[in-house]
C-alpha atoms as a PDB file:
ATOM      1  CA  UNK A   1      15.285 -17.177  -7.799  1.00  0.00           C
ATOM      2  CA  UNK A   2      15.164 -14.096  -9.929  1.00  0.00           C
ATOM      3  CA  UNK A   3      12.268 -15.168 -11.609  1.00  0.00           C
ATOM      4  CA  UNK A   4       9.509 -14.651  -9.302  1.00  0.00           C
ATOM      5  CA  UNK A   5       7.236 -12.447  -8.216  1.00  0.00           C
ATOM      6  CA  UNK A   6       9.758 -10.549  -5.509  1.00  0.00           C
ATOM      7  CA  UNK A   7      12.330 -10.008  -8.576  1.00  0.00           C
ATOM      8  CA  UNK A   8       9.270  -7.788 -10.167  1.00  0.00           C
ATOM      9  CA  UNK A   9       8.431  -5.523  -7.650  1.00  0.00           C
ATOM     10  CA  UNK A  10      10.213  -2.485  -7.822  1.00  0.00           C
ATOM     11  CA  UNK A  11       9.053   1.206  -6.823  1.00  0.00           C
ATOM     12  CA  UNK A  12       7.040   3.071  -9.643  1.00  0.00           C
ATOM     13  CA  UNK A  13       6.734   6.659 -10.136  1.00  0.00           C
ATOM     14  CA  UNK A  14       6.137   7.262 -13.763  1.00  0.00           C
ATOM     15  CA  UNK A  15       2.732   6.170 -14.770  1.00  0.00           C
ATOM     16  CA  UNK A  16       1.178   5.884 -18.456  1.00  0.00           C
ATOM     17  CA  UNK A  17      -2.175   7.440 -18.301  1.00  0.00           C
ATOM     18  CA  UNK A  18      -3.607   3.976 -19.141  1.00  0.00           C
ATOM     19  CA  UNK A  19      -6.622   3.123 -17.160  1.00  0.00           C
ATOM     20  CA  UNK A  20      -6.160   0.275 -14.783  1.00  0.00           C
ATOM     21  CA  UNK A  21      -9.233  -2.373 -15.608  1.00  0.00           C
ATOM     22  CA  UNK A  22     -11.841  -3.026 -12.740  1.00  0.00           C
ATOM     23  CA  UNK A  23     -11.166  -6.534 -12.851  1.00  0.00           C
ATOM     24  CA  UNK A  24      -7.518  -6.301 -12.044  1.00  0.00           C
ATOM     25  CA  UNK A  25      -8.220  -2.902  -8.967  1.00  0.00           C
ATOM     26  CA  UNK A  26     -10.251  -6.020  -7.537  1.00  0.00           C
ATOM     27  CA  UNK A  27      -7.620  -8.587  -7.675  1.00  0.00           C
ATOM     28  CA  UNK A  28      -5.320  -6.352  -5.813  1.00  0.00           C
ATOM     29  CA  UNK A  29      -7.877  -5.698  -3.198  1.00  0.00           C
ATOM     30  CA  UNK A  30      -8.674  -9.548  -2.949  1.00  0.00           C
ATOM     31  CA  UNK A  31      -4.893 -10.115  -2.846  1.00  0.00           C
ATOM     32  CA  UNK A  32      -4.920  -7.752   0.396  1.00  0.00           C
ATOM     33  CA  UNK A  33      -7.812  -9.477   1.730  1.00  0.00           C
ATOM     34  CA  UNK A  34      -5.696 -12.322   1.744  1.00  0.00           C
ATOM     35  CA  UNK A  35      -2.970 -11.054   4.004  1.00  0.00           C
ATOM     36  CA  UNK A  36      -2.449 -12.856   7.575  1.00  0.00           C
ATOM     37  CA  UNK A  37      -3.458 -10.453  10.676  1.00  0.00           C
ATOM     38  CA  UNK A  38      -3.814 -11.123  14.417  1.00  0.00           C
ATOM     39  CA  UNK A  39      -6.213 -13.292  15.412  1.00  0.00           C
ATOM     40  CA  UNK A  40      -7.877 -12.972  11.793  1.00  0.00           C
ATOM     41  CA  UNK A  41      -9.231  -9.850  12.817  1.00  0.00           C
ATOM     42  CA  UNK A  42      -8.755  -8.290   9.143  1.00  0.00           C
ATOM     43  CA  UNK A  43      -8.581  -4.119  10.941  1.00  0.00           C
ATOM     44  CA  UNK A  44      -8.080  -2.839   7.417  1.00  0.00           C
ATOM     45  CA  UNK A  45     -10.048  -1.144   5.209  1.00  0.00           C
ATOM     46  CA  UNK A  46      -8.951   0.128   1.455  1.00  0.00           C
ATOM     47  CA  UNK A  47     -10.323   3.527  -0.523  1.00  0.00           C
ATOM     48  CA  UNK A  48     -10.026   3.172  -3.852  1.00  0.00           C
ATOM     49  CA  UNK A  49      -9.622   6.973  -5.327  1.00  0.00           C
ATOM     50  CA  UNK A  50     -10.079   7.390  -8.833  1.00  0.00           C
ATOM     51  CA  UNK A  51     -11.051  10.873  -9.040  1.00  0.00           C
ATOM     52  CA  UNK A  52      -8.489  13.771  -9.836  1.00  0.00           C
ATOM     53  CA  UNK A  53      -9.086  16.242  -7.506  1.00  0.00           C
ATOM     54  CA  UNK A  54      -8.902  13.469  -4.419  1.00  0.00           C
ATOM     55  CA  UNK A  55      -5.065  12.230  -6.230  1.00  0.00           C
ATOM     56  CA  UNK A  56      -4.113  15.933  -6.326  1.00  0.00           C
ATOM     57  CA  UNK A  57      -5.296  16.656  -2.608  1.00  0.00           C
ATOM     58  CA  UNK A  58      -3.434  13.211  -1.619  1.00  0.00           C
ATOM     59  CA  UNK A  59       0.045  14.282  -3.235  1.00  0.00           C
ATOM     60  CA  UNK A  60      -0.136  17.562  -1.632  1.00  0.00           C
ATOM     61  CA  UNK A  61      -0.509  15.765   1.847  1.00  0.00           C
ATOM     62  CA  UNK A  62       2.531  13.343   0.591  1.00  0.00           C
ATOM     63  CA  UNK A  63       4.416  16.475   0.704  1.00  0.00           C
ATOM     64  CA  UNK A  64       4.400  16.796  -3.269  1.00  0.00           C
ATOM     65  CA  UNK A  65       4.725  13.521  -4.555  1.00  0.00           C
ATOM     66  CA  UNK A  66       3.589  13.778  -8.170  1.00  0.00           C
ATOM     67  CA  UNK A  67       3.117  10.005  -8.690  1.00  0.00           C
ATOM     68  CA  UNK A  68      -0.255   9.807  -6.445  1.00  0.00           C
ATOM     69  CA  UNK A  69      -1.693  12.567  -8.598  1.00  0.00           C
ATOM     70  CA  UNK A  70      -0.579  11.557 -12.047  1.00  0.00           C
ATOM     71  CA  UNK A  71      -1.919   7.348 -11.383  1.00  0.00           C
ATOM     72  CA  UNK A  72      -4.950   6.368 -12.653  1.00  0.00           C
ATOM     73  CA  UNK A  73      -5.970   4.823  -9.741  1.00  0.00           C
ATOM     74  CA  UNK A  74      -4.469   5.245  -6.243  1.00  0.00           C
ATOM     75  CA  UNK A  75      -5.294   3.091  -3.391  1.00  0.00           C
ATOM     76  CA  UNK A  76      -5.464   4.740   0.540  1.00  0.00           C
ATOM     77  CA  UNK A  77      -4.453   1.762   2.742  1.00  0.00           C
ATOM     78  CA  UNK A  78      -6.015   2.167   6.048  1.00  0.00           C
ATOM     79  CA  UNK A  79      -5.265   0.043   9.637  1.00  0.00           C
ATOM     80  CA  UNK A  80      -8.674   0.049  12.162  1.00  0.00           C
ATOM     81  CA  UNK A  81      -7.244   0.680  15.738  1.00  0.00           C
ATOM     82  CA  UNK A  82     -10.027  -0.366  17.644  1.00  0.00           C
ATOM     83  CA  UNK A  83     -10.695  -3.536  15.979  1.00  0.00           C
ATOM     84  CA  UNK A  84      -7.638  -5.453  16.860  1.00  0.00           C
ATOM     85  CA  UNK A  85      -7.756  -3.609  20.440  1.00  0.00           C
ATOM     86  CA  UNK A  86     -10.606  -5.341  21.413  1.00  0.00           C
ATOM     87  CA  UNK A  87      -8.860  -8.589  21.516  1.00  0.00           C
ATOM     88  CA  UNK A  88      -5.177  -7.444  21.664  1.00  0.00           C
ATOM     89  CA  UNK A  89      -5.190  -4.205  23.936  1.00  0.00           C
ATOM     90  CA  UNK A  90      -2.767  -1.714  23.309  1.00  0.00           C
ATOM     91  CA  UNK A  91      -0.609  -3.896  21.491  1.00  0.00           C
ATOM     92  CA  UNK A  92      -3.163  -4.779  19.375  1.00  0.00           C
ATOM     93  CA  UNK A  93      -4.207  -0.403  18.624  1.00  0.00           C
ATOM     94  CA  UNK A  94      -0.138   0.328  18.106  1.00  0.00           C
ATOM     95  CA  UNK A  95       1.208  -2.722  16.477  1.00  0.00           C
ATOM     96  CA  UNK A  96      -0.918  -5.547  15.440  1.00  0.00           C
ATOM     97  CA  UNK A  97      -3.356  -3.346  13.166  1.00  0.00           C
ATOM     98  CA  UNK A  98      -0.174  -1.679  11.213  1.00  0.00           C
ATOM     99  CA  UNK A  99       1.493  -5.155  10.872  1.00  0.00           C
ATOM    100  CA  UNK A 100      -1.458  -6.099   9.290  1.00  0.00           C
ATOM    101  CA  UNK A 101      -2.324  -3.294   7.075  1.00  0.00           C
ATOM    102  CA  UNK A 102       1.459  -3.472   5.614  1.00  0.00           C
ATOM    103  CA  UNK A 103       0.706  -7.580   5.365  1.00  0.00           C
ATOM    104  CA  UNK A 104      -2.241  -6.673   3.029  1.00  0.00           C
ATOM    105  CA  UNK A 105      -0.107  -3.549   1.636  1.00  0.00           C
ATOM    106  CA  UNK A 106       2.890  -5.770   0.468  1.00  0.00           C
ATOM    107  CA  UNK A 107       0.100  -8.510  -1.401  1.00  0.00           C
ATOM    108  CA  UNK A 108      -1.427  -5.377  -2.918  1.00  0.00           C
ATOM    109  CA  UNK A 109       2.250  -4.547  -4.132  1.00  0.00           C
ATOM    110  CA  UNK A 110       3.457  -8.144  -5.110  1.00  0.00           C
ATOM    111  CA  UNK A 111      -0.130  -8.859  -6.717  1.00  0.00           C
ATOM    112  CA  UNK A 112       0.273  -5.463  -8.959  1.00  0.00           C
ATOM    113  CA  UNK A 113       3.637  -6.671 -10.187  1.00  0.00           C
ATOM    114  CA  UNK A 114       2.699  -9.785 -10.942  1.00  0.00           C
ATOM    115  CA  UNK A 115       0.034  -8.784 -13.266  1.00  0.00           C
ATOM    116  CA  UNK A 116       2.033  -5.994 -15.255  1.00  0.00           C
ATOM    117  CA  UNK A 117       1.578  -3.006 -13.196  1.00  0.00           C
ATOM    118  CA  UNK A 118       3.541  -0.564 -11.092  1.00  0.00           C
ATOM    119  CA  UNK A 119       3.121   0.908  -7.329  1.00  0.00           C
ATOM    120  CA  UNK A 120       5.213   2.709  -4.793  1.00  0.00           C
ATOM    121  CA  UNK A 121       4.364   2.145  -1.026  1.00  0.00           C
ATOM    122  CA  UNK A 122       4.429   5.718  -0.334  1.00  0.00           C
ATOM    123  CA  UNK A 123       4.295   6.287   3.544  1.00  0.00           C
ATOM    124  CA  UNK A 124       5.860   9.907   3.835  1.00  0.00           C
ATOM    125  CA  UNK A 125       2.354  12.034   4.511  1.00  0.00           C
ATOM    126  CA  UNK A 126       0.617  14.121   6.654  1.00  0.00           C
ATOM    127  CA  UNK A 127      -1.635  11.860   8.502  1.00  0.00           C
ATOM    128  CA  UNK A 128      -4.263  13.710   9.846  1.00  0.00           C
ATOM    129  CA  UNK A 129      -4.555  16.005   6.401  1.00  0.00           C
ATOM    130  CA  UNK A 130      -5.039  12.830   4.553  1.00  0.00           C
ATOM    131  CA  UNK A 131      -8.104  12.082   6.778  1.00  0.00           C
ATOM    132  CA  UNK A 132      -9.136  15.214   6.459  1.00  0.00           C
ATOM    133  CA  UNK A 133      -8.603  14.918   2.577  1.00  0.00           C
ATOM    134  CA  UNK A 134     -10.425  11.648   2.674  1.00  0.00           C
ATOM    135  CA  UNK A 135     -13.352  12.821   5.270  1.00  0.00           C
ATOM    136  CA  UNK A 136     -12.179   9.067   6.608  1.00  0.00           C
ATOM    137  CA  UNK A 137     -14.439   8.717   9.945  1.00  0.00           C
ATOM    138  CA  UNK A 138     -12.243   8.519  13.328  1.00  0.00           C
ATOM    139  CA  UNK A 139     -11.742   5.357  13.828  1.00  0.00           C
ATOM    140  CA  UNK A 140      -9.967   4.457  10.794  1.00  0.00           C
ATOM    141  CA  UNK A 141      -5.796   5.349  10.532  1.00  0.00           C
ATOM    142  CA  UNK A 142      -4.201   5.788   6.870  1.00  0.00           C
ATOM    143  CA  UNK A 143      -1.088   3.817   6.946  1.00  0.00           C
ATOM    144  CA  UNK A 144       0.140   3.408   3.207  1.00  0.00           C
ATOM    145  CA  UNK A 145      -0.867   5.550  -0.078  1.00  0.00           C
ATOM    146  CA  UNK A 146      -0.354   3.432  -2.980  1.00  0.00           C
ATOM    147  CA  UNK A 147      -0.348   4.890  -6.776  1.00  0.00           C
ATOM    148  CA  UNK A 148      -1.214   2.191  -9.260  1.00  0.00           C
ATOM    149  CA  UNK A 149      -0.741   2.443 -12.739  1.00  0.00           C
ATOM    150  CA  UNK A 150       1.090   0.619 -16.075  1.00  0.00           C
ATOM    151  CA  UNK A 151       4.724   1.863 -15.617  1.00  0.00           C
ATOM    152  CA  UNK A 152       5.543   4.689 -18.246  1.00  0.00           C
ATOM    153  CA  UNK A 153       9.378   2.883 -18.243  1.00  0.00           C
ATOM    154  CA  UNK A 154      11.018   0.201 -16.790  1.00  0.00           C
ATOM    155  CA  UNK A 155      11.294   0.541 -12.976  1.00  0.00           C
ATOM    156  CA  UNK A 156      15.024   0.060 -11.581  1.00  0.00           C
ATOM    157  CA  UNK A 157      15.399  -2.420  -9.154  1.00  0.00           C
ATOM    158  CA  UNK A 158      17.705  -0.966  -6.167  1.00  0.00           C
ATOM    159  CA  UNK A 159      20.352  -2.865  -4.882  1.00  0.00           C
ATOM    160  CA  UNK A 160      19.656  -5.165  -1.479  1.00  0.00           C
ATOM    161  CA  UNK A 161      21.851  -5.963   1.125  1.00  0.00           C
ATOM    162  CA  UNK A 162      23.480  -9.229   1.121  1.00  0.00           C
ATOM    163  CA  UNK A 163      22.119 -11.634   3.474  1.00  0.00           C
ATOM    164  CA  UNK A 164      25.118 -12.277   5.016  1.00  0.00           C
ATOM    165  CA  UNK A 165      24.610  -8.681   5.939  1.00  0.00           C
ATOM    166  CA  UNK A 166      20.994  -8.794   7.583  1.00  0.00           C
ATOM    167  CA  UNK A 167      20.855 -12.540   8.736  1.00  0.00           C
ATOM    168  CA  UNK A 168      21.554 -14.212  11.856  1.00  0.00           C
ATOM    169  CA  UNK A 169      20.983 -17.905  12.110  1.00  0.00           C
ATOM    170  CA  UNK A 170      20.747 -19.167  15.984  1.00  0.00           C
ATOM    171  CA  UNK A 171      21.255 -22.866  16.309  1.00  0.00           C
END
């Protein structure tokens, strides 16, 4: 089981300054378009940010963390409130949207592995300067900030619980 996708993805915060090829930002972006989400609603939408000044802004709103500003490309994950509370209600505005942005957010992060490059879901940031950062209009929420880039060194894979340990089979 260790070779698979899952035994790949590992946090990255150490980036070469290698750009990331177009082709490959777009088959992470198709790999989060591919994510499951209530009632096939899709309330996501995705800012790729390529430019320097925008990476340097975003770290400073993720309370310093120098791996959004030094990735060639970083990737703002955002959930759409409204869209999935037209169908869902309230449920739909506080859970259903960020279920589904973190569905798309985990392909993003399994698709990058797969194909030789390194992320971090980073989720420690100041929302509302990130929209501000982003001039993102009001009905869109940033949920995940995701640095891409080819890893500078081999990421360490943390231990995981056993399953023994997080597992409950009811029969």
């Amino acid at each position: 089981m260790e070779n698979n996708v899952f035994a790949l993805r590992a946090s990255v915060r150490d980036f070469l300054p290698d750009e990331v090829p177009q082709e490959l930002i777009e088959q992470l972006l198709h790999a989060a378009t591919q994510a499951p989400s209530a009632g096939n609603l899709q309330p996501w939408h995705f800012y790729v940010v390529k430019k320097t000044a925008l990476k340097e802004q975003l770290s400073a709103c993720a309370y310093g963390q120098k791996s959004i500003a030094s990735a060639p490309v970083v990737i703002v994950v955002c959930a759409e409130p409204a869209m999935s509370s037209k169908r869902y209600e309230a449920r739909g505005e506080t859970l259903y949207c960020l279920q589904d942005t973190a569905a798309a957010t985990e392909n993003i992060l399994l698709c990058a592995a797969q194909n030789g490059l390194g992320t971090c879901w980073c989720g420690a940031f100041k929302e509302e300067a990130v929209s501000q950062a982003m001039a993102l209009p009001a009905a869109r929420r940033p949920v995940a900030i995701l640095p891409i880039g080819y890893p500078a060194k081999p990421a360490k894979k943390p231990a995981r619980r056993p399953m023994k340990d997080t597992v409950t089979t009811i029969e």
